[in-house]
C-alpha atoms as a PDB file:
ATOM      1  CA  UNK A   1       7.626  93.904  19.902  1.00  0.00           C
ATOM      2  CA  UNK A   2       4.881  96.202  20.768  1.00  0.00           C
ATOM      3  CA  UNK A   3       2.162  98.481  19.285  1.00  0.00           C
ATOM      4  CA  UNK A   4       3.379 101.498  20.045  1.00  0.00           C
ATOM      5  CA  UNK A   5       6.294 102.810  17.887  1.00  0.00           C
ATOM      6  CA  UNK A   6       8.106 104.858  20.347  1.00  0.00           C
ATOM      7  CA  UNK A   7       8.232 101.854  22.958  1.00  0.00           C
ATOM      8  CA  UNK A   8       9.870  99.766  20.184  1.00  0.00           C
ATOM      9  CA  UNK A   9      12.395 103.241  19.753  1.00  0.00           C
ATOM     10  CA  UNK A  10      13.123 103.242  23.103  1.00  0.00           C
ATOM     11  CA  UNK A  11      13.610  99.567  24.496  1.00  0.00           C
ATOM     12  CA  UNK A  12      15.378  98.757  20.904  1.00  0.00           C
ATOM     13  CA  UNK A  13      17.784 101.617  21.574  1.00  0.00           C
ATOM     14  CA  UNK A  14      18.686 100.842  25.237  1.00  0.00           C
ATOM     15  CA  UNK A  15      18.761  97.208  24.647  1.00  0.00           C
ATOM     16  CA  UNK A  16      21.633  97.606  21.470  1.00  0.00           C
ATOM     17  CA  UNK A  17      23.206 101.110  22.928  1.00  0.00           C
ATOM     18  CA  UNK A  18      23.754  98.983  26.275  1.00  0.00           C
ATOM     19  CA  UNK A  19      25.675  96.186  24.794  1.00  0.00           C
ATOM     20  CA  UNK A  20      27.951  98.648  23.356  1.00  0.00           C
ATOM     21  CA  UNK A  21      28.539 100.766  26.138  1.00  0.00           C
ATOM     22  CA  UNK A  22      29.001  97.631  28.464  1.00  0.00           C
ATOM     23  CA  UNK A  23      31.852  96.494  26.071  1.00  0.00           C
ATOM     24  CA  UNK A  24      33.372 100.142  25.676  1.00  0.00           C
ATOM     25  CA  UNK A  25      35.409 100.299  28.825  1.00  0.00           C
ATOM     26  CA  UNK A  26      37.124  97.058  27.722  1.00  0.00           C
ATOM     27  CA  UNK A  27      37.213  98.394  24.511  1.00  0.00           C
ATOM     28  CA  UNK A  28      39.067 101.084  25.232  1.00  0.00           C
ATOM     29  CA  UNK A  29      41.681  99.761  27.292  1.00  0.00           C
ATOM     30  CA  UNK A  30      42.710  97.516  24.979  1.00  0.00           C
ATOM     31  CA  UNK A  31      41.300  93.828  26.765  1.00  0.00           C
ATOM     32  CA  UNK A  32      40.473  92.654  22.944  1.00  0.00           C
ATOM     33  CA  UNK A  33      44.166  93.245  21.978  1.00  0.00           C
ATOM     34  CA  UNK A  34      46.651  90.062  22.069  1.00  0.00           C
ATOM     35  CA  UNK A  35      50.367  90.210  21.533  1.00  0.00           C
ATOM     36  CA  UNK A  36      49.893  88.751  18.025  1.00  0.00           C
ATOM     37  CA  UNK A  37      48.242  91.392  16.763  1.00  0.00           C
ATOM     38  CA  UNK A  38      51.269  93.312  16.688  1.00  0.00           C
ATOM     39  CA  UNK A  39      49.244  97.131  17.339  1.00  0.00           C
ATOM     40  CA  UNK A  40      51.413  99.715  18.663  1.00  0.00           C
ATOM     41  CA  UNK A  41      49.275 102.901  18.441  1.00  0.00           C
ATOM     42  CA  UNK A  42      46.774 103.423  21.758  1.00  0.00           C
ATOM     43  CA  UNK A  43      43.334 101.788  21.723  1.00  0.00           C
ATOM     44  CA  UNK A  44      40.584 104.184  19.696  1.00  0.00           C
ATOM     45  CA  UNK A  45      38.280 105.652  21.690  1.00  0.00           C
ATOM     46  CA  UNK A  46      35.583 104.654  20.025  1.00  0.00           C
ATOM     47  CA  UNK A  47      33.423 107.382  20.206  1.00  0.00           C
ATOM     48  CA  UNK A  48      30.996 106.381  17.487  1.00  0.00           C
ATOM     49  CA  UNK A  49      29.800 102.857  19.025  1.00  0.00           C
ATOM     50  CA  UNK A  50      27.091 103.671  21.678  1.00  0.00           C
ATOM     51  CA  UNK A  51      25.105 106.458  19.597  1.00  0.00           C
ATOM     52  CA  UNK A  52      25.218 103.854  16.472  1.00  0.00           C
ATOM     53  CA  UNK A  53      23.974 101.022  18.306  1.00  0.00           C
ATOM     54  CA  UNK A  54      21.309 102.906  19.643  1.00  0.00           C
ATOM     55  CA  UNK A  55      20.038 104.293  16.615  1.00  0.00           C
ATOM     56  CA  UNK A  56      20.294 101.166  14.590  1.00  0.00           C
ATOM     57  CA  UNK A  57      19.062  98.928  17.380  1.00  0.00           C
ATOM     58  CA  UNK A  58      15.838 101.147  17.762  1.00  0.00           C
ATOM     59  CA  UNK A  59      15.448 101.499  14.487  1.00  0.00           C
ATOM     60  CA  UNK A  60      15.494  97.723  13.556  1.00  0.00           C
ATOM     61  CA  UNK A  61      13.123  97.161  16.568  1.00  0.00           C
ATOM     62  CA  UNK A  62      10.969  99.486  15.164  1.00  0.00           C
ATOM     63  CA  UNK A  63      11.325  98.133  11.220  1.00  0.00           C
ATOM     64  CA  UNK A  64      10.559  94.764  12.391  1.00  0.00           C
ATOM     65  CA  UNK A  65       7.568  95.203  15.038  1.00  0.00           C
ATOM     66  CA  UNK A  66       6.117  97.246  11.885  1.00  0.00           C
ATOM     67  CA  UNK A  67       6.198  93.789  10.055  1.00  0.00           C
ATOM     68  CA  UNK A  68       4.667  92.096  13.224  1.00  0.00           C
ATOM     69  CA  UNK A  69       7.839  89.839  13.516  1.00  0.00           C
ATOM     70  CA  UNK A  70       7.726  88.295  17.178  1.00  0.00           C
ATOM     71  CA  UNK A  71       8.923  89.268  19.963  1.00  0.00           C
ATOM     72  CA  UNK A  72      11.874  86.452  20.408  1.00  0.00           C
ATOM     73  CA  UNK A  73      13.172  87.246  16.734  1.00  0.00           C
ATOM     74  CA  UNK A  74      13.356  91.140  17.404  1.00  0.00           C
ATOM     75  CA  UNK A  75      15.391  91.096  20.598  1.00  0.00           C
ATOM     76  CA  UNK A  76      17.517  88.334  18.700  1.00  0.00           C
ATOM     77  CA  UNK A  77      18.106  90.912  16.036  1.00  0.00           C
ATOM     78  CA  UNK A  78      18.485  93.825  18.419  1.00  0.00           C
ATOM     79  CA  UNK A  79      20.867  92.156  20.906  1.00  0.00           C
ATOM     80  CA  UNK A  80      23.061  91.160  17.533  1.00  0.00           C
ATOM     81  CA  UNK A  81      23.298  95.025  16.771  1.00  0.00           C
ATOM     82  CA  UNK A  82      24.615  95.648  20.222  1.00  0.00           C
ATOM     83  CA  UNK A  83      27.218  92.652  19.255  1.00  0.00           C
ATOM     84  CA  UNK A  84      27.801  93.549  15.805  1.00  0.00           C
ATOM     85  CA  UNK A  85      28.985  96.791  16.862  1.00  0.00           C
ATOM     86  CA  UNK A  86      31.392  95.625  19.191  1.00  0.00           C
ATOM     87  CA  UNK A  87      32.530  92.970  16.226  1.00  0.00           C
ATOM     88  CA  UNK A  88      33.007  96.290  13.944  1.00  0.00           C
ATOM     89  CA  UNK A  89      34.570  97.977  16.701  1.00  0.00           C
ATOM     90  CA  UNK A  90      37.392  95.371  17.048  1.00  0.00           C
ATOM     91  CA  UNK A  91      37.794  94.346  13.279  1.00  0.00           C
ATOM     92  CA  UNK A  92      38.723  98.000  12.485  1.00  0.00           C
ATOM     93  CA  UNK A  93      41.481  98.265  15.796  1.00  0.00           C
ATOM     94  CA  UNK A  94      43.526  94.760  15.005  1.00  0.00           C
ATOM     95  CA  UNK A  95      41.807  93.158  11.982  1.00  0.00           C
ATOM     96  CA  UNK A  96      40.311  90.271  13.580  1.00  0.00           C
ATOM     97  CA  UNK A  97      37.201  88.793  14.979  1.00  0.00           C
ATOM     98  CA  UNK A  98      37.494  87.179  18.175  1.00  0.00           C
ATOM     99  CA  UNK A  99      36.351  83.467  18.652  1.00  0.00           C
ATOM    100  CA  UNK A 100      34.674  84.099  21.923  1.00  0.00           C
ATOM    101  CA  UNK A 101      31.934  86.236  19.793  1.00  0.00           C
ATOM    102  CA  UNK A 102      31.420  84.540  16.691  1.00  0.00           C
ATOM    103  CA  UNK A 103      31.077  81.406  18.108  1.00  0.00           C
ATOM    104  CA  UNK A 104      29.012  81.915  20.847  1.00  0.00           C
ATOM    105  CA  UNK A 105      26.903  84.195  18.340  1.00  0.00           C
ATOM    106  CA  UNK A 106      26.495  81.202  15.473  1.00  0.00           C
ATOM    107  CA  UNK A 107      24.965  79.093  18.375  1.00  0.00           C
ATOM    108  CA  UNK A 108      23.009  81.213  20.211  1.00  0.00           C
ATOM    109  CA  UNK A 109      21.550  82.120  17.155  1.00  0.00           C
ATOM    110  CA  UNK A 110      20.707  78.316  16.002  1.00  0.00           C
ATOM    111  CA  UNK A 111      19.069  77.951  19.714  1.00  0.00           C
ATOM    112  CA  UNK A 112      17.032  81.066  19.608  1.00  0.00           C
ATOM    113  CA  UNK A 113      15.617  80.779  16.177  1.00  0.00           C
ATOM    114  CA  UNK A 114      14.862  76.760  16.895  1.00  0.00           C
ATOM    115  CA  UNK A 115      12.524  78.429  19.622  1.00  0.00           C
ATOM    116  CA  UNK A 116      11.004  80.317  17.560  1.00  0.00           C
ATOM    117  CA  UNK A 117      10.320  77.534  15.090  1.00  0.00           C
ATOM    118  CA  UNK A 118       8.723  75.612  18.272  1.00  0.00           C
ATOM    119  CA  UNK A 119       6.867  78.661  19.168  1.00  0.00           C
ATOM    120  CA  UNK A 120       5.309  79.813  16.026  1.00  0.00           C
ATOM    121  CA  UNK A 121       5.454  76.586  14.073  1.00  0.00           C
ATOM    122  CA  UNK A 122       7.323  77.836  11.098  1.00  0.00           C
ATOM    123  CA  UNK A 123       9.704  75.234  10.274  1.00  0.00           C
ATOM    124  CA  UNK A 124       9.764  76.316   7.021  1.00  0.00           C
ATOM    125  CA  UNK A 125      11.618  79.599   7.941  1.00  0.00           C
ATOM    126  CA  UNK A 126      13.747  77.776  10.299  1.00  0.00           C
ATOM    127  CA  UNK A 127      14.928  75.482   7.640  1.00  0.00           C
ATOM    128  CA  UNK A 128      15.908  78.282   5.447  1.00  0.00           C
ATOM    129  CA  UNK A 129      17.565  80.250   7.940  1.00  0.00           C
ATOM    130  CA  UNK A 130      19.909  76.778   8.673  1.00  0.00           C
ATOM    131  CA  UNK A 131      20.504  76.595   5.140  1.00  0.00           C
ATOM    132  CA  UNK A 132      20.978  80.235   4.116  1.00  0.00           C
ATOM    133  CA  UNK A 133      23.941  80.343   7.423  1.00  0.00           C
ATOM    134  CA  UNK A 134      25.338  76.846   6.087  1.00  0.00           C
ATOM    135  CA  UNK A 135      25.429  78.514   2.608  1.00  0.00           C
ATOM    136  CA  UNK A 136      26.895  81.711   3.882  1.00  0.00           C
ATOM    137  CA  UNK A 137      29.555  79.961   5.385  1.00  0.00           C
ATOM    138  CA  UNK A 138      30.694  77.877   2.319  1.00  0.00           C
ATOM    139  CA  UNK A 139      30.728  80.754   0.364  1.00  0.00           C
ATOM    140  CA  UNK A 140      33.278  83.086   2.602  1.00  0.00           C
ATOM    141  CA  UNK A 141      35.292  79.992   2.892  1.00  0.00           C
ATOM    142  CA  UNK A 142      36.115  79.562  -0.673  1.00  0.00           C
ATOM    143  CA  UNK A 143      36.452  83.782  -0.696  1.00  0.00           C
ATOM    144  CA  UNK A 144      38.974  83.095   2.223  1.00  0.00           C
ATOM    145  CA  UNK A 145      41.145  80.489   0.658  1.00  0.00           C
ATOM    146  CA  UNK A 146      40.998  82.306  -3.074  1.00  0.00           C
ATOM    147  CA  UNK A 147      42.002  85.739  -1.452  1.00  0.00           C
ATOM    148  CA  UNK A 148      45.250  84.864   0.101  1.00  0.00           C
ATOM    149  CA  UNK A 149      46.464  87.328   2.620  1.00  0.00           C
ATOM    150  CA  UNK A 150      44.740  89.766   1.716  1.00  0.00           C
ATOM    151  CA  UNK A 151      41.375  88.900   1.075  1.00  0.00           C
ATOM    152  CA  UNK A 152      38.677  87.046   3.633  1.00  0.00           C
ATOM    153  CA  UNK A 153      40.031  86.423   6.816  1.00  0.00           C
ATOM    154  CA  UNK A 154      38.387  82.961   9.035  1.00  0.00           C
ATOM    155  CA  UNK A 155      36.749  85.505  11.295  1.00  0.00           C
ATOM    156  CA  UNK A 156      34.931  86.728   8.582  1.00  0.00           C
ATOM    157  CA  UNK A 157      34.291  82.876   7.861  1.00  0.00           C
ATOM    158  CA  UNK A 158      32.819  82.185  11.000  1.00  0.00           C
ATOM    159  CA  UNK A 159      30.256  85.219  11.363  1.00  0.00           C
ATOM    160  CA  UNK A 160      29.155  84.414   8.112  1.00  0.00           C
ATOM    161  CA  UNK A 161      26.681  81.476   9.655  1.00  0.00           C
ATOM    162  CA  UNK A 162      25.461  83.847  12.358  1.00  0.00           C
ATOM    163  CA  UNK A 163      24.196  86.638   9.067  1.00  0.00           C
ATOM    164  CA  UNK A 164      23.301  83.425   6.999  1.00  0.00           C
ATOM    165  CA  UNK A 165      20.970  82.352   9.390  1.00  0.00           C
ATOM    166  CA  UNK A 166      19.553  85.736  10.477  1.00  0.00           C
ATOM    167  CA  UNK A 167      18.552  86.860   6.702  1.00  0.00           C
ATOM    168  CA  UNK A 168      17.059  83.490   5.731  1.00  0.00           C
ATOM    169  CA  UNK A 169      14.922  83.790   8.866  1.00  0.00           C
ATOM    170  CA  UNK A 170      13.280  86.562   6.708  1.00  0.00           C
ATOM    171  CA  UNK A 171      13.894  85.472   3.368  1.00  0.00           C
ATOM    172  CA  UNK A 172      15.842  84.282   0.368  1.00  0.00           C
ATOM    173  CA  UNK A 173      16.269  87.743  -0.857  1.00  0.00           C
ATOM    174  CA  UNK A 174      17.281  89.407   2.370  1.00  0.00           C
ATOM    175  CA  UNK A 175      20.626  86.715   2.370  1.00  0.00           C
ATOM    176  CA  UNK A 176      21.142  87.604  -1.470  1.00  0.00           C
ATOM    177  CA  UNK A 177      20.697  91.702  -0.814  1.00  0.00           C
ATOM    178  CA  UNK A 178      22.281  91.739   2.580  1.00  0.00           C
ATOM    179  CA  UNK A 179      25.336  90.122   1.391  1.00  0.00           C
ATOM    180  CA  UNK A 180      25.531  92.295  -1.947  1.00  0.00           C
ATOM    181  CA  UNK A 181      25.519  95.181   0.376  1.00  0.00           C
ATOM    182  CA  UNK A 182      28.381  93.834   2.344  1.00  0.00           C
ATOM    183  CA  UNK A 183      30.635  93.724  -1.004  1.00  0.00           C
ATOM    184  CA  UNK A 184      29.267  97.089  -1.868  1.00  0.00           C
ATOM    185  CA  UNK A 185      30.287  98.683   0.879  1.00  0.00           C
ATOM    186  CA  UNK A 186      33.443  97.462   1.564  1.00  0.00           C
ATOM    187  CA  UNK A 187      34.339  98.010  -2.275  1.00  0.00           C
ATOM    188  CA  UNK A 188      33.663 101.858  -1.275  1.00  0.00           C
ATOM    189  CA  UNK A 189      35.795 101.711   1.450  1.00  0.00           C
ATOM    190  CA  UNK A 190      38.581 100.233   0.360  1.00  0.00           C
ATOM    191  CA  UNK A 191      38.096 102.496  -2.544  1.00  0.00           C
ATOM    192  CA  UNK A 192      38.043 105.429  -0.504  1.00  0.00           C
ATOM    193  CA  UNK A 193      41.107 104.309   1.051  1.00  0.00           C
ATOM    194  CA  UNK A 194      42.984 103.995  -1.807  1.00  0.00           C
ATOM    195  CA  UNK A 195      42.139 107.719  -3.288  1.00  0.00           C
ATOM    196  CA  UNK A 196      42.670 108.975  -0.058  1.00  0.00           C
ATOM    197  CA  UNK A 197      46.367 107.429  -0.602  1.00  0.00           C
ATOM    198  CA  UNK A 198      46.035 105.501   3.133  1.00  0.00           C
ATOM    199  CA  UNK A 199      46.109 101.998   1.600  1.00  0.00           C
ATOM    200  CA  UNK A 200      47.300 100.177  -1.485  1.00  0.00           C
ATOM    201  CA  UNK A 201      46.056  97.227  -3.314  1.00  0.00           C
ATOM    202  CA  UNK A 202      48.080  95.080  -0.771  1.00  0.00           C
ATOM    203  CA  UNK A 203      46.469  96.144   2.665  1.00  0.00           C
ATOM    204  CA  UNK A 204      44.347  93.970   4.483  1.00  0.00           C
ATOM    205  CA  UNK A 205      41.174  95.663   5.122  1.00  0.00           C
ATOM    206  CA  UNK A 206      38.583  94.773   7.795  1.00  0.00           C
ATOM    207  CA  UNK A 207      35.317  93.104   6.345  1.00  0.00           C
ATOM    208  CA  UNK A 208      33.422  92.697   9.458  1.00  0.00           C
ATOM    209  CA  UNK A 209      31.671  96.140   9.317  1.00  0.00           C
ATOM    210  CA  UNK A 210      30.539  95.909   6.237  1.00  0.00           C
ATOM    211  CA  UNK A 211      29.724  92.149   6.558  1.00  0.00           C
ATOM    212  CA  UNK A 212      27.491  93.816   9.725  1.00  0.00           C
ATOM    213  CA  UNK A 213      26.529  97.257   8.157  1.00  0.00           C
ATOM    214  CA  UNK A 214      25.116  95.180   5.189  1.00  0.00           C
ATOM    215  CA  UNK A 215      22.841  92.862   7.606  1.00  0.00           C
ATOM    216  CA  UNK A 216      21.441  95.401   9.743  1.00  0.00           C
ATOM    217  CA  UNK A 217      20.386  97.853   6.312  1.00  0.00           C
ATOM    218  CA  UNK A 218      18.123  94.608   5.697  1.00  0.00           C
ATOM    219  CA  UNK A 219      16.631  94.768   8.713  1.00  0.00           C
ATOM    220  CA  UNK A 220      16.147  98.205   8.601  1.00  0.00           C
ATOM    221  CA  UNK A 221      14.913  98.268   5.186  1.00  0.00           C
ATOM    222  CA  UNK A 222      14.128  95.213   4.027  1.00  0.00           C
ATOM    223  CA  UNK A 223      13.758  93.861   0.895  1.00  0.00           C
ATOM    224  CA  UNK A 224      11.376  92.586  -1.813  1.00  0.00           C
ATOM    225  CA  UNK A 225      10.370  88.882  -1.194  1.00  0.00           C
ATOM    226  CA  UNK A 226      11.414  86.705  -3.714  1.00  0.00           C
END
């Protein structure tokens, strides 16, 4: 995004942070919440979304002007922390991710990175990234229909497209270690859950955070090429 480090800090922070705090207000009144989700207990407060954002957004702004990725793909990626975080946010209150995000993300994504291709040139990246989010998406379907009630749920399904395409952008290996990070971490939470004696094997746990926890740590930290 820009030569100087801090400048990427800074405009990566506000940019994500603000997302989140636009969204918080809704957030915590409840405006995500429909009848069918069947939640009695008051909306969360929420208090760890904006400083989150902010840190992750600035520091994947940061990660990824270090690798000299342009300008267009780092506010796409920032921007989807912001989003991601709101996704998290609302998975973890009523266990579902809303339509009117994950669709609007999958395609805005597609647009944005088919810009990019036009601008740069590198159709080769652009045809990976269409594949890895087609992949991505086959792959948490089957998980959804094998894990019954329990298991994926078709929100999960339908961010799946918008990760997809974001780690092929970058690479083979960031789709392969972003979404083994996923699993990873929501095997430790559910695990954590279970010692802690707050869930059994039969509660449905939210995968959305750790579907977006396992994205961002790749853009953070990314991986070896394959």
């Amino acid at each position: 995004m820009t030569s100087a480090p801090w400048v990427a800090l800074l405009v990566g922070g506000l940019l994500a942070g603000g997302i989140a705090l636009l969204a918080l207000a809704r957030l915590r009144r409840g405006d995500h919440r429909r009848v069918d989700d069947e939640v009695t207990t008051p909306p969360p407060r929420n208090a760890w979304l904006v400083p989150t954002t902010v840190v992750f957004g600035a520091l994947v702004a940061l990660e990824r002007s270090t690798q000299s990725a342009h300008v267009l793909l780092v506010i796409l990626l920032v921007v989807m922390v912001g989003l991601l975080g709101v996704l998290s946010a609302i998975d973890i209150d009523v266990h579902r991710l809303p339509n009117s995000f994950t669709r609007p993300m999958a395609l805005g994504t597609a647009v944005v990175l088919t810009a990019l291709a036009a601008l740069t040139g590198d159709w080769a990246s652009w045809r990976r990234a269409l594949l890895a989010g087609l992949l991505l998406g086959v792959v948490y379907l089957v998980l959804a229909f094998l894990g019954g009630a329990t298991g994926m749920g078709m929100g999960d399904v339908k961010l799946a497209p918008t990760l997809g395409m974001l780690l092929g952008q970058l690479s083979w290996s960031s789709v392969l270690i972003g979404t083994a990070a996923a699993f990873i971490a929501g095997g430790v939470f559910a695990a954590a859950l279970l010692l802690l004696g707050r869930a059994d094997r039969k509660t449905a746990m939210p995968f959305g955070p750790a579907m977006a926890l396992g994205a961002v740590l790749v853009w953070v930290l990314p991986p070896l090429t394959l």
